[in-house]
C-alpha atoms as a PDB file:
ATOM      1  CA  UNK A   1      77.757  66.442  95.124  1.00  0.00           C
ATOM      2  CA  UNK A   2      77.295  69.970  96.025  1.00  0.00           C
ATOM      3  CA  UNK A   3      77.613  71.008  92.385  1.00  0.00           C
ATOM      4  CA  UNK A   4      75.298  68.282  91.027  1.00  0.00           C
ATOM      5  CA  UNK A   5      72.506  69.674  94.090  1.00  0.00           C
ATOM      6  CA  UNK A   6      72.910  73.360  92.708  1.00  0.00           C
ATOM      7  CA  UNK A   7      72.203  72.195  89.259  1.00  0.00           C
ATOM      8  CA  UNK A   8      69.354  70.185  90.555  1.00  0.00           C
ATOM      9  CA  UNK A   9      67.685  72.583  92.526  1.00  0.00           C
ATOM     10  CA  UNK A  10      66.939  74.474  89.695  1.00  0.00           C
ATOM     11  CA  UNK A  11      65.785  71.867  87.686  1.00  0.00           C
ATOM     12  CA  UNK A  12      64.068  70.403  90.268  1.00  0.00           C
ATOM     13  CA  UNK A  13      60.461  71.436  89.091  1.00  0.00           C
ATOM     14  CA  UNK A  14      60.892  69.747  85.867  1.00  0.00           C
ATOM     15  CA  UNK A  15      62.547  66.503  86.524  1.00  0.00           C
ATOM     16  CA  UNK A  16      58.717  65.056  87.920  1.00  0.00           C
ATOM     17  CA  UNK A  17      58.927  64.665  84.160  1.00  0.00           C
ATOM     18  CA  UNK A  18      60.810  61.888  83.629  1.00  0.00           C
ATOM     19  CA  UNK A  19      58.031  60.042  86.446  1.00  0.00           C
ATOM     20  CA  UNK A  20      55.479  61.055  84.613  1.00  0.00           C
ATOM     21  CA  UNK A  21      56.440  59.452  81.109  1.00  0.00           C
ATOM     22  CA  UNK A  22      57.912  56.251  83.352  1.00  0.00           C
ATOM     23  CA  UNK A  23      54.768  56.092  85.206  1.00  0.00           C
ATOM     24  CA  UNK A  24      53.022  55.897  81.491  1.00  0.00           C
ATOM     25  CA  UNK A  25      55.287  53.552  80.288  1.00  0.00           C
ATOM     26  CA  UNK A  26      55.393  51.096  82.980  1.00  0.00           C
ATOM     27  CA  UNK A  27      52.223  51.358  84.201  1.00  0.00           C
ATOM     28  CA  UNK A  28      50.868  47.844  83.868  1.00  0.00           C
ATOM     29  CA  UNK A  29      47.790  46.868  82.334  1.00  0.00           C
ATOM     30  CA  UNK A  30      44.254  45.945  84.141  1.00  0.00           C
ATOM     31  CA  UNK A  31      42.364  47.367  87.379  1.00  0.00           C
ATOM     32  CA  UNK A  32      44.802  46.848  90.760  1.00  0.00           C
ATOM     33  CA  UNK A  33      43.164  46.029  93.879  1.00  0.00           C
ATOM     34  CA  UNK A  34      40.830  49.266  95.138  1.00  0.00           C
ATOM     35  CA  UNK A  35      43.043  49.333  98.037  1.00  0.00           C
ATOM     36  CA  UNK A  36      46.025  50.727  95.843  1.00  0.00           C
ATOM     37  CA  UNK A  37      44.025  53.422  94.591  1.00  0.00           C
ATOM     38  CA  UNK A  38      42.882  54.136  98.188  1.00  0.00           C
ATOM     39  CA  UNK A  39      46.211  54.541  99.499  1.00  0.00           C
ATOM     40  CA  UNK A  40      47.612  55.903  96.704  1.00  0.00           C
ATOM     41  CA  UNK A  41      45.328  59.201  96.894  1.00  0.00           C
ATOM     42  CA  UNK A  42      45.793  58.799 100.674  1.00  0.00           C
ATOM     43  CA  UNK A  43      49.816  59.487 100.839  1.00  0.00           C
ATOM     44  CA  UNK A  44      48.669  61.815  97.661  1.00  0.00           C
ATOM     45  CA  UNK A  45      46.388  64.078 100.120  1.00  0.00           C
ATOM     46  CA  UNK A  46      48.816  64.074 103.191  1.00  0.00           C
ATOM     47  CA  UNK A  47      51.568  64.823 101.078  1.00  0.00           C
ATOM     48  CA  UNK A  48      49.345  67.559  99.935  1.00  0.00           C
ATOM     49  CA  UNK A  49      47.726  68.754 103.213  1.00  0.00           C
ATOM     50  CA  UNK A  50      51.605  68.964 104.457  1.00  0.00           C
ATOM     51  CA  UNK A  51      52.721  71.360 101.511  1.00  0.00           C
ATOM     52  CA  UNK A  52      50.014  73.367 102.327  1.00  0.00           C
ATOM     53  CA  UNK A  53      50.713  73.708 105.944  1.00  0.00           C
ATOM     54  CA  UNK A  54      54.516  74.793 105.242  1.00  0.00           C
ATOM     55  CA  UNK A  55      53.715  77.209 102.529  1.00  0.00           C
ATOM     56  CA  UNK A  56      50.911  79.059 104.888  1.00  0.00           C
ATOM     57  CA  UNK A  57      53.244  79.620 107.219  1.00  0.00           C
ATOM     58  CA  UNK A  58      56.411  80.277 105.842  1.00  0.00           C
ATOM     59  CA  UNK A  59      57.338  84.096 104.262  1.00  0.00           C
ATOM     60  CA  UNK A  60      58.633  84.843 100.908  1.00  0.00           C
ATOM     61  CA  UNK A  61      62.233  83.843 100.272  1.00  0.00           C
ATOM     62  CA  UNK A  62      62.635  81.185 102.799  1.00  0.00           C
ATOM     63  CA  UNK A  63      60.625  78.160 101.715  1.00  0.00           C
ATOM     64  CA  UNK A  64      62.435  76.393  98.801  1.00  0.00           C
ATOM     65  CA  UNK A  65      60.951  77.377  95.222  1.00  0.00           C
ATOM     66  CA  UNK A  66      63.122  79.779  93.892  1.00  0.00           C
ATOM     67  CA  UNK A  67      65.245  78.653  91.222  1.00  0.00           C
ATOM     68  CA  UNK A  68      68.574  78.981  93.254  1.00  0.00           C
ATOM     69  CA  UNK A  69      69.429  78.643  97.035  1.00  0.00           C
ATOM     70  CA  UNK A  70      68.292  81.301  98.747  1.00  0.00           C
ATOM     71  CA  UNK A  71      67.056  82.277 102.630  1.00  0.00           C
ATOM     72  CA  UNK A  72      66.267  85.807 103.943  1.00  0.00           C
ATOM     73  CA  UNK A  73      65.416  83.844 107.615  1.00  0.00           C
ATOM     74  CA  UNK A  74      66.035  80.492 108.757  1.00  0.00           C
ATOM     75  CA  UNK A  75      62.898  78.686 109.833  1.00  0.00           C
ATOM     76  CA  UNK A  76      62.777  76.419 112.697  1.00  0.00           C
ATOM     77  CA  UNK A  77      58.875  76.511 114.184  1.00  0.00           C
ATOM     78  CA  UNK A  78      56.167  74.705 113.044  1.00  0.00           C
ATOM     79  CA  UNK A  79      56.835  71.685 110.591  1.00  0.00           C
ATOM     80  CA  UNK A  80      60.640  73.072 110.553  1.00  0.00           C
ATOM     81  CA  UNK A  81      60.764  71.809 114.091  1.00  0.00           C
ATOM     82  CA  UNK A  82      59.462  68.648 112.823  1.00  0.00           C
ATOM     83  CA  UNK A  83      62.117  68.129 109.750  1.00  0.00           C
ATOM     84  CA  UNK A  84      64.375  70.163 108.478  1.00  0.00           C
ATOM     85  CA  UNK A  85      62.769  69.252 105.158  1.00  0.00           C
ATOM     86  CA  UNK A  86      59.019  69.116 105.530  1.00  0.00           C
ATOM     87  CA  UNK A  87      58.095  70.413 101.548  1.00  0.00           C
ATOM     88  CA  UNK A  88      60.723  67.231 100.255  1.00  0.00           C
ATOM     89  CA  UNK A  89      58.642  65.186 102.454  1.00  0.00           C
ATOM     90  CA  UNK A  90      55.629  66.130 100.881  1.00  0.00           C
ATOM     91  CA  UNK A  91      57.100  65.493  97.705  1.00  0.00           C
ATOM     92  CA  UNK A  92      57.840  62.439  98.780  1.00  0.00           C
ATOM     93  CA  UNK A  93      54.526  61.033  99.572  1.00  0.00           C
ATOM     94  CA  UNK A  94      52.961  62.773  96.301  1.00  0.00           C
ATOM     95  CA  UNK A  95      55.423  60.500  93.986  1.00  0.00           C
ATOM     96  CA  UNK A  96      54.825  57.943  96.378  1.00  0.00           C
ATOM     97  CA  UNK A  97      51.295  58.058  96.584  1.00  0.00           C
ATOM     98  CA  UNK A  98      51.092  58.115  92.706  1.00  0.00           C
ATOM     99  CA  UNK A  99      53.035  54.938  92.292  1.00  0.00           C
ATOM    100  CA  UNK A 100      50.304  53.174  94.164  1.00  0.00           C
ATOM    101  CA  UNK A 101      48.229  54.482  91.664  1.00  0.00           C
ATOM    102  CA  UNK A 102      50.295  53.221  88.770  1.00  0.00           C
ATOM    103  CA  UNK A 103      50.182  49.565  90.874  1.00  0.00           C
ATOM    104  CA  UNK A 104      53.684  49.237  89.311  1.00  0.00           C
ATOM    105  CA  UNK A 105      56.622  47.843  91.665  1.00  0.00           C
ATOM    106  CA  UNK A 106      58.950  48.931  89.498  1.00  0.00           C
ATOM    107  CA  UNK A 107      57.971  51.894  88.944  1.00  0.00           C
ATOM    108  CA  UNK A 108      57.853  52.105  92.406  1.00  0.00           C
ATOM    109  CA  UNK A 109      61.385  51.148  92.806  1.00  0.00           C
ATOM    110  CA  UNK A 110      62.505  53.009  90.151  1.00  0.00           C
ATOM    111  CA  UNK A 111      61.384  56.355  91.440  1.00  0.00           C
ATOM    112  CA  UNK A 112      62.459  55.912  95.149  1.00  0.00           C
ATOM    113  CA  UNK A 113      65.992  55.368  93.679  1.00  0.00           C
ATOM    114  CA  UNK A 114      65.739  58.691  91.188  1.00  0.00           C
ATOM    115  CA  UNK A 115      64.059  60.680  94.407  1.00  0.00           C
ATOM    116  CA  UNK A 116      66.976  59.662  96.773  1.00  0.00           C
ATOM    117  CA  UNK A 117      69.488  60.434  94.036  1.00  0.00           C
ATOM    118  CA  UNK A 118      67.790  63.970  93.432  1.00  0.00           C
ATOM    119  CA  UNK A 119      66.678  65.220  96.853  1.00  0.00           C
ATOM    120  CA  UNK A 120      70.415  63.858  98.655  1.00  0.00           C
ATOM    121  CA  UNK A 121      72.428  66.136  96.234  1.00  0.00           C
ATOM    122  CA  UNK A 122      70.017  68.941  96.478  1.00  0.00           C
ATOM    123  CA  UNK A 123      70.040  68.423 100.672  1.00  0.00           C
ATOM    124  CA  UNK A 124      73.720  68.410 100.643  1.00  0.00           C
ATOM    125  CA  UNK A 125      74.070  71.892  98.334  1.00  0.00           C
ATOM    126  CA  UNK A 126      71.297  73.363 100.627  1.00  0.00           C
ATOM    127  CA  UNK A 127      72.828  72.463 103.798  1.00  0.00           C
ATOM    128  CA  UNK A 128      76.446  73.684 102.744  1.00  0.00           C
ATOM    129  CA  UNK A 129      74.097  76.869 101.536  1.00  0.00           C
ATOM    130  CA  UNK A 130      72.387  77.460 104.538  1.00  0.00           C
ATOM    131  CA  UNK A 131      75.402  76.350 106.949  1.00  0.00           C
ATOM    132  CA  UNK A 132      77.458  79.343 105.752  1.00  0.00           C
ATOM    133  CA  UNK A 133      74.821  82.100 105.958  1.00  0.00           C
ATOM    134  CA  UNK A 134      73.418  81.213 109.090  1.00  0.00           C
ATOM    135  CA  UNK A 135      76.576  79.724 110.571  1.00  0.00           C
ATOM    136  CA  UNK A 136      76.049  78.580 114.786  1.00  0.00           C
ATOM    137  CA  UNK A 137      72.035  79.217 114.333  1.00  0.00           C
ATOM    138  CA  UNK A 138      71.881  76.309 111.691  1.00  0.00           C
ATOM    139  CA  UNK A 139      74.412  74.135 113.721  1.00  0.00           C
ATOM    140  CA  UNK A 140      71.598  73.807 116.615  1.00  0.00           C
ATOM    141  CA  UNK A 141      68.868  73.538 114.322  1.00  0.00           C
ATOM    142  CA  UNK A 142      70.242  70.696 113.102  1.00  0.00           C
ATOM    143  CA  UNK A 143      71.339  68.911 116.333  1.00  0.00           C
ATOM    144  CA  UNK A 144      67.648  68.921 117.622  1.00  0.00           C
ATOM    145  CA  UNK A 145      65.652  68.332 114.530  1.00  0.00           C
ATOM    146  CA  UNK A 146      66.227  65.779 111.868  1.00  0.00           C
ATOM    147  CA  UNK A 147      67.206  66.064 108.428  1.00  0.00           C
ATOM    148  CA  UNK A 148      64.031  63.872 106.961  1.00  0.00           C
ATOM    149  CA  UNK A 149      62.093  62.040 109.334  1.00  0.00           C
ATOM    150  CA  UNK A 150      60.378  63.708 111.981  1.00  0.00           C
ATOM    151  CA  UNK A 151      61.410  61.942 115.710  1.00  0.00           C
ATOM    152  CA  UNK A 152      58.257  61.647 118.585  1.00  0.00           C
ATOM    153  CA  UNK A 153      60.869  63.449 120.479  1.00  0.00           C
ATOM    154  CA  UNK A 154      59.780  66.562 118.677  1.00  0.00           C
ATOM    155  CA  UNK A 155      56.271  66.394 118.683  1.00  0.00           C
ATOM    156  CA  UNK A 156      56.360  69.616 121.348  1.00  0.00           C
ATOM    157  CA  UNK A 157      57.873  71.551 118.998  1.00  0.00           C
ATOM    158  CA  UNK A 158      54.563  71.605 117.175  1.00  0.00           C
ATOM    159  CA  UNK A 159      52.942  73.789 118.962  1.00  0.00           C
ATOM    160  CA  UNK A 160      56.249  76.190 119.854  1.00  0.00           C
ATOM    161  CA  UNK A 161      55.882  79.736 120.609  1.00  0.00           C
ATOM    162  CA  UNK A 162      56.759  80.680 117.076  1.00  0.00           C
ATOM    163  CA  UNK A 163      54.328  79.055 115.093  1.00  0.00           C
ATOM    164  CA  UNK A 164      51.420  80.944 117.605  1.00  0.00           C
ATOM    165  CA  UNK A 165      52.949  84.040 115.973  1.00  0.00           C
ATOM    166  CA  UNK A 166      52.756  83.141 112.521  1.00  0.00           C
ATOM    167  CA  UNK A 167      48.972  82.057 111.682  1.00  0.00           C
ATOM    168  CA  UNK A 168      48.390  79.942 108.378  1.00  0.00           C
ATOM    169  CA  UNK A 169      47.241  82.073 105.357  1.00  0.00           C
ATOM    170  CA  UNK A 170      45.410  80.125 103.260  1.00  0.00           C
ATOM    171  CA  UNK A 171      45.315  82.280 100.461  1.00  0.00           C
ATOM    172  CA  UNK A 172      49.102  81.836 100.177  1.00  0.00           C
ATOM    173  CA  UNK A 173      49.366  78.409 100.343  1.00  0.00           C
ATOM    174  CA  UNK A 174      46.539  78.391  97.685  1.00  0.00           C
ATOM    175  CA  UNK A 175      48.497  80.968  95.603  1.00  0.00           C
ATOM    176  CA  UNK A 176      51.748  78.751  95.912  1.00  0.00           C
ATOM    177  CA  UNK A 177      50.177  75.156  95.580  1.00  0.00           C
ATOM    178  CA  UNK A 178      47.981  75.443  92.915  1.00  0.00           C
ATOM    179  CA  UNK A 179      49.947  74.371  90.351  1.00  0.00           C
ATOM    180  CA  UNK A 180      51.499  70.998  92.197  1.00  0.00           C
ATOM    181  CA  UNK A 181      48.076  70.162  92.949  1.00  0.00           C
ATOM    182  CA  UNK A 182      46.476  70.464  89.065  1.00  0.00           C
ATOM    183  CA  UNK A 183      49.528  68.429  88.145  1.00  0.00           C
ATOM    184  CA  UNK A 184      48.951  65.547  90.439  1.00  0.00           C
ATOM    185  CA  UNK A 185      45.315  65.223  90.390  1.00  0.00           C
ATOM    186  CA  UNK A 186      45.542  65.459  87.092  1.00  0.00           C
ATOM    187  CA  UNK A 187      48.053  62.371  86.821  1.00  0.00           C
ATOM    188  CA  UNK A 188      46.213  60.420  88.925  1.00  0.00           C
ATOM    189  CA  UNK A 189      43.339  60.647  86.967  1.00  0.00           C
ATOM    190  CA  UNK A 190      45.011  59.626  83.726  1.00  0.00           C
ATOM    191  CA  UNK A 191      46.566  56.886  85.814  1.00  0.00           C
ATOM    192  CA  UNK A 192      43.168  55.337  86.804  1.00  0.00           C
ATOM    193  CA  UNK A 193      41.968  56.047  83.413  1.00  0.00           C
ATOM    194  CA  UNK A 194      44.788  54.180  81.763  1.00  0.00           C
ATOM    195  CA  UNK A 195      43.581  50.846  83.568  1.00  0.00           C
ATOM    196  CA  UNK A 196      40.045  51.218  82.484  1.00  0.00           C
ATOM    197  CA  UNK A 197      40.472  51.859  78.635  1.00  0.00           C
ATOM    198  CA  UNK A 198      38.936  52.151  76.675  1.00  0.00           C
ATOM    199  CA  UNK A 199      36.608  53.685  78.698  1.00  0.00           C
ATOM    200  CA  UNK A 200      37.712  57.400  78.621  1.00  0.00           C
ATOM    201  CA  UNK A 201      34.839  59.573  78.303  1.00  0.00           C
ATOM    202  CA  UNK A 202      34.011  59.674  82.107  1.00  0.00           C
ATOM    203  CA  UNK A 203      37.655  60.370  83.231  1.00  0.00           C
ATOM    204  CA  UNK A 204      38.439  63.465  80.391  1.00  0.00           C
ATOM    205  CA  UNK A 205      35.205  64.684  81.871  1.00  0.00           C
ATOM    206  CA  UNK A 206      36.683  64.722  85.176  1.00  0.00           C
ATOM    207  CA  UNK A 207      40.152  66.304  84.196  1.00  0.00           C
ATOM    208  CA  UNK A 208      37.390  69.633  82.944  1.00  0.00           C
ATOM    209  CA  UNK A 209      36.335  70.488  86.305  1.00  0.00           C
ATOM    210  CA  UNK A 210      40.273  70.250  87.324  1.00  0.00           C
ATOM    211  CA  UNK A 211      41.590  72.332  84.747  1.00  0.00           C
ATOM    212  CA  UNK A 212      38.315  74.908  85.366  1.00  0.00           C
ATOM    213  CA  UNK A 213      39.687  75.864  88.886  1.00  0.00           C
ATOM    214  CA  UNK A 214      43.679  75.578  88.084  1.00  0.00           C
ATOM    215  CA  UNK A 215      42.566  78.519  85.206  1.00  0.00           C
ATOM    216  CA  UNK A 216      40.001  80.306  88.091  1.00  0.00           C
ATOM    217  CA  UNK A 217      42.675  80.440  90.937  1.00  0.00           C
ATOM    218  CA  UNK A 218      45.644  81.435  88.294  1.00  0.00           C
ATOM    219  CA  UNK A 219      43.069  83.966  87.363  1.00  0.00           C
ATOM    220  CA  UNK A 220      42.744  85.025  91.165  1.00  0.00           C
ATOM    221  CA  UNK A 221      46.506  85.102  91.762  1.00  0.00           C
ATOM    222  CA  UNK A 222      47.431  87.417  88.687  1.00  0.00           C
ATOM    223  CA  UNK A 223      44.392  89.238  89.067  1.00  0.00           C
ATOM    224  CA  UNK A 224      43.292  88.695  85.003  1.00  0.00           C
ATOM    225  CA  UNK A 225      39.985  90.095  85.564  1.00  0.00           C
ATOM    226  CA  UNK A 226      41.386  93.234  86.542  1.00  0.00           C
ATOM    227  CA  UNK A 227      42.821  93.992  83.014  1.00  0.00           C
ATOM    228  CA  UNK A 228      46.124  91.889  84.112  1.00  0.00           C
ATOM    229  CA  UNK A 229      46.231  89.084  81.888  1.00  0.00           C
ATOM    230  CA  UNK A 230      47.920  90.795  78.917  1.00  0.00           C
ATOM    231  CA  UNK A 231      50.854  92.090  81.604  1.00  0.00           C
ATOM    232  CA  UNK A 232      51.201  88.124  82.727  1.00  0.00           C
ATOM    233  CA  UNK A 233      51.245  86.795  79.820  1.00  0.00           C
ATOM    234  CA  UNK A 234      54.490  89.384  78.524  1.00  0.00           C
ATOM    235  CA  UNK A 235      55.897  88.162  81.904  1.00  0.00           C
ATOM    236  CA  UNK A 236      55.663  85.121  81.194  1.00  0.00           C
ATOM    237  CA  UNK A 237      57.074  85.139  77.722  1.00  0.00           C
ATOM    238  CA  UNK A 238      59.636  86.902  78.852  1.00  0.00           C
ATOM    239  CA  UNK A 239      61.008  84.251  81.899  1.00  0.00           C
ATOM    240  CA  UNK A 240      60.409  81.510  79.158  1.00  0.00           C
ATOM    241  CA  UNK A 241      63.457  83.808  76.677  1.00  0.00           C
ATOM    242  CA  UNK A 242      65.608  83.879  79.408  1.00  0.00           C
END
């Protein structure tokens, strides 16, 4: 199981994927009730919202997106005193959130079975990771805060000491959320489109204002304006060769 997380974890960015091309598949035909697409965007949008709030807090090296297990401090404040996993839960109501969308139950089932599959091996390898760095300091992490789901017990341990310390930085979270956010909204959008075809114009209008401020904040980030662009693009070709 360990092995099989490992592997996962560094896949993990692509295997959305396979949701993607099931949510196109299965997604069945005709307008669902206005109340799907209302919850849908809801779980979307707090799924979202608690991304955000992790990544603006968090430093560099400690919050899950590299492409193998890594940790230069453990974090335990904040929404790490919620769940020891507060980004998977995110995920979580994203895909969640985008099945309502689709208005496809099994779609729906169908992901929450590839999600628990994915995420328990890729808990397990992180666990054994972060178990054997951090050793006793993990140990009592993990007796007072829960793996997934938060507990009311721990609803103090939002506003602890350390997260006073550590203000949210927007511009991070911007920096590192970016691209999820495109993707999704950008799903969704298709999604709602697909049950009104033919009827496309109105909905490829609304993926242009999307993909306007993906480019404007990647241009931000990498700082293209400022003659960068031709050094991130070589970067990029280069990650791509390895």
């Amino acid at each position: 199981m360990h092995s099989f997380g490992r592997f996962l974890f560094r896949w993990r960015s692509f295997t959305p994927l396979s949701i993607i091309v099931a949510a196109v598949l299965l997604h069945s035909p005709g307008r669902a009730s206005f109340a799907w697409l209302i919850a849908g965007l809801a779980l979307c949008l707090l799924g979202q919202a608690l991304r955000a709030w992790v990544l603006g807090l968090v430093p560099d090296g400690t919050s899950g997106q590299n492409e193998k297990l890594m940790a230069a401090s453990l974090n335990t404040s904040g929404p790490y005193a919620l769940t020891r996993n507060p980004l998977y839960l995110g995920n979580l109501g994203i895909t969640l959130g985008l099945c309502l969308i689709a208005h496809d139950q099994l779609l729906l089932t169908l992901v929450v079975a590839l999600f628990w599959l994915q995420y328990r091996a890729i808990i397990a390898a992180e666990e054994e990771f972060l178990r054997a760095r951090f050793g006793a300091d993990y140990d009592a992490w993990c007796a007072r805060v829960p793996r997934f789901w938060p507990r009311p017990k721990n609803k103090n341990n939002f506003f602890s000491p350390p997260l006073a310390s550590a203000p949210w930085d927007w511009r991070r979270a911007l920096k590192k959320e970016h691209n999820p956010a495109a993707s999704w909204i950008a799903i969704a959008i298709v999604l709602v489109a697909l049950d009104h075809w033919p009827v496309w114009r109105p909905y490829a209008a609304a993926l242009a204002p999307v993909l306007v401020l993906w480019l404007a904040v990647k241009a931000w980030k990498h700082r293209w304006l400022q003659g960068n662009f031709i050094a991130d693009f070589r970067r990029r070709l280069r990650e791509t060769a390895r």
